[in-house]
C-alpha atoms as a PDB file:
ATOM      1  CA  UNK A   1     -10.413  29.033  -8.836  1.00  0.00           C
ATOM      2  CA  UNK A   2      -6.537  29.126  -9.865  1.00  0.00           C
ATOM      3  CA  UNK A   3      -6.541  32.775  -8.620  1.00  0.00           C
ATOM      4  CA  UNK A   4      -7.586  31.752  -5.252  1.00  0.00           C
ATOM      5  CA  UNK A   5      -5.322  29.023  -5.253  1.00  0.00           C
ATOM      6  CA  UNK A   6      -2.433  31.346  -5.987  1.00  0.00           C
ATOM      7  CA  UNK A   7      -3.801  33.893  -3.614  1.00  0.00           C
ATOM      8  CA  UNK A   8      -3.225  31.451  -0.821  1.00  0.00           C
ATOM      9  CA  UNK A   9       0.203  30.614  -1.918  1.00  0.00           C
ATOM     10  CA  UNK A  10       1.533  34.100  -2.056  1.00  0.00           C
ATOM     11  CA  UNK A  11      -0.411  34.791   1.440  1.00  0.00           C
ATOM     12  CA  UNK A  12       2.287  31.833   3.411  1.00  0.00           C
ATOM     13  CA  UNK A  13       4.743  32.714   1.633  1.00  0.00           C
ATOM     14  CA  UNK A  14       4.342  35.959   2.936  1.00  0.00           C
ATOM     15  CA  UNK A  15       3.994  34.958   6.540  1.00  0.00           C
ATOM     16  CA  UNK A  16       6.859  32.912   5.721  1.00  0.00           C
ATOM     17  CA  UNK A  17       8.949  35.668   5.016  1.00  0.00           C
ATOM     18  CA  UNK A  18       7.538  37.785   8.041  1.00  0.00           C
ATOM     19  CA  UNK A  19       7.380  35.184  10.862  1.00  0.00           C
ATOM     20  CA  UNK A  20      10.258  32.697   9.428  1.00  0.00           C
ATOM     21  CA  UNK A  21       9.477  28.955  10.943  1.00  0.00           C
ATOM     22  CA  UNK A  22      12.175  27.794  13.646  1.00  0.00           C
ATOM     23  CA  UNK A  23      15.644  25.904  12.918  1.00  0.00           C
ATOM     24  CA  UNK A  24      14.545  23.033  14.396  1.00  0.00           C
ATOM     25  CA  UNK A  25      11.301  22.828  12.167  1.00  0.00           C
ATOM     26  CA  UNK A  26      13.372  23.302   9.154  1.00  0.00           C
ATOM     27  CA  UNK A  27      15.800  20.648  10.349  1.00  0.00           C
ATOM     28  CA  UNK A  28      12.588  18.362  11.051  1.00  0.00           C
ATOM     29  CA  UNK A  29      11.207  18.995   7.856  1.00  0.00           C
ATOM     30  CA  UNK A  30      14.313  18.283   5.751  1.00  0.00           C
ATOM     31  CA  UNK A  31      14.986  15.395   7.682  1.00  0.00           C
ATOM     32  CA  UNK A  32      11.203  13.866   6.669  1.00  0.00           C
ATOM     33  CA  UNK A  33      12.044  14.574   3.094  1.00  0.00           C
ATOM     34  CA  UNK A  34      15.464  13.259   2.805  1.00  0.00           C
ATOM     35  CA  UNK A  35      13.944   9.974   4.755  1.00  0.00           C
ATOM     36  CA  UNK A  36      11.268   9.357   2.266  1.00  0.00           C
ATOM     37  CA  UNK A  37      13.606  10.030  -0.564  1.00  0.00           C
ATOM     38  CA  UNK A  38      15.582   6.939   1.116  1.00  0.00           C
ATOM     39  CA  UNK A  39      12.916   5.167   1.487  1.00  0.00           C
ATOM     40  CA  UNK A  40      11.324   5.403  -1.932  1.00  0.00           C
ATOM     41  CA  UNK A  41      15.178   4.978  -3.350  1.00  0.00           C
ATOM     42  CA  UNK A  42      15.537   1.118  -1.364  1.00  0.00           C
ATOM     43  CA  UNK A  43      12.084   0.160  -2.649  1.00  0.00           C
ATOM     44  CA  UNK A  44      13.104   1.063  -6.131  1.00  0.00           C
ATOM     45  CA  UNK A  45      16.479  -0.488  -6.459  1.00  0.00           C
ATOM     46  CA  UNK A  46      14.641  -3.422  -4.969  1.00  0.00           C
ATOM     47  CA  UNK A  47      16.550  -3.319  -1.785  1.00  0.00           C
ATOM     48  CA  UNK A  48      13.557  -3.493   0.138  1.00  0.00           C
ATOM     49  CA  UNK A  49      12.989  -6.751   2.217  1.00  0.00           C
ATOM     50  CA  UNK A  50      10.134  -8.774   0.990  1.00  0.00           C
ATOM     51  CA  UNK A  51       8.228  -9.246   4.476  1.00  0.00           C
ATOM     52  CA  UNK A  52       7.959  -5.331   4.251  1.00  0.00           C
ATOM     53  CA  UNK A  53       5.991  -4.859   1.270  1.00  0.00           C
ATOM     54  CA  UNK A  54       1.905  -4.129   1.726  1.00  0.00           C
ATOM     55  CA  UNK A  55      -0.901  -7.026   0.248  1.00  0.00           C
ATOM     56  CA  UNK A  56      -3.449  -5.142  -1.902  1.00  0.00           C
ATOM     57  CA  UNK A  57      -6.432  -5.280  -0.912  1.00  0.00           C
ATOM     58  CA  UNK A  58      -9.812  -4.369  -2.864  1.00  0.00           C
ATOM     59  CA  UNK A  59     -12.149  -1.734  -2.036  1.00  0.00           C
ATOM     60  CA  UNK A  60     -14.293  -4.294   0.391  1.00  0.00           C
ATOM     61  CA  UNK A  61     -11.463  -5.188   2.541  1.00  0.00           C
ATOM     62  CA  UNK A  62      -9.702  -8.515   2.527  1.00  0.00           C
ATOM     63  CA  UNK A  63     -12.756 -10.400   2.970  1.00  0.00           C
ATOM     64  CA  UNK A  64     -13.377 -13.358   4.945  1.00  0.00           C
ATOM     65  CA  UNK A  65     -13.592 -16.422   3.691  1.00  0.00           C
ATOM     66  CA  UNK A  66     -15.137 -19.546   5.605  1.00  0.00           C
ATOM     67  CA  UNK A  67     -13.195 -22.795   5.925  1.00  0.00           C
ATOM     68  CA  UNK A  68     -15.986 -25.866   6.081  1.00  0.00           C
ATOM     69  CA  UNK A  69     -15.490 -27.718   9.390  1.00  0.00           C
ATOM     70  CA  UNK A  70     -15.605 -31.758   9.067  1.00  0.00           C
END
């Protein structure tokens, strides 16, 4: 299975090397990295707003729970 894998690898790279992807994919690309390496840099130094972080939620969903009417 780890051949394959490899296999696969060494197959883009090649098409890499042969058809090389466009500046302004590379640019794109970088540019998505160096964001999430922002991103995930403000959420650890705990610069990141408290309205922005995500509720866990459990496999089931949130669930919804009735309020008794009076």
């Amino acid at each position: 299975m780890r051949a394959a894998i490899m296999d696969l690898f060494w197959l883009r790279m090649v098409m890499w090397v042969r058809r090389r992807p466009s500046r302004q994919f590379m640019i794109a690309a970088v540019a998505v990295i160096v964001l999430a390496a922002v991103l995930v840099t403000i959420e650890k130094l705990g610069w990141w707003p408290d309205w922005a972080h995500a509720d866990r939620v459990g496999r089931r969903g949130p669930g919804i729970h009735a309020t008794p009417m009076n």
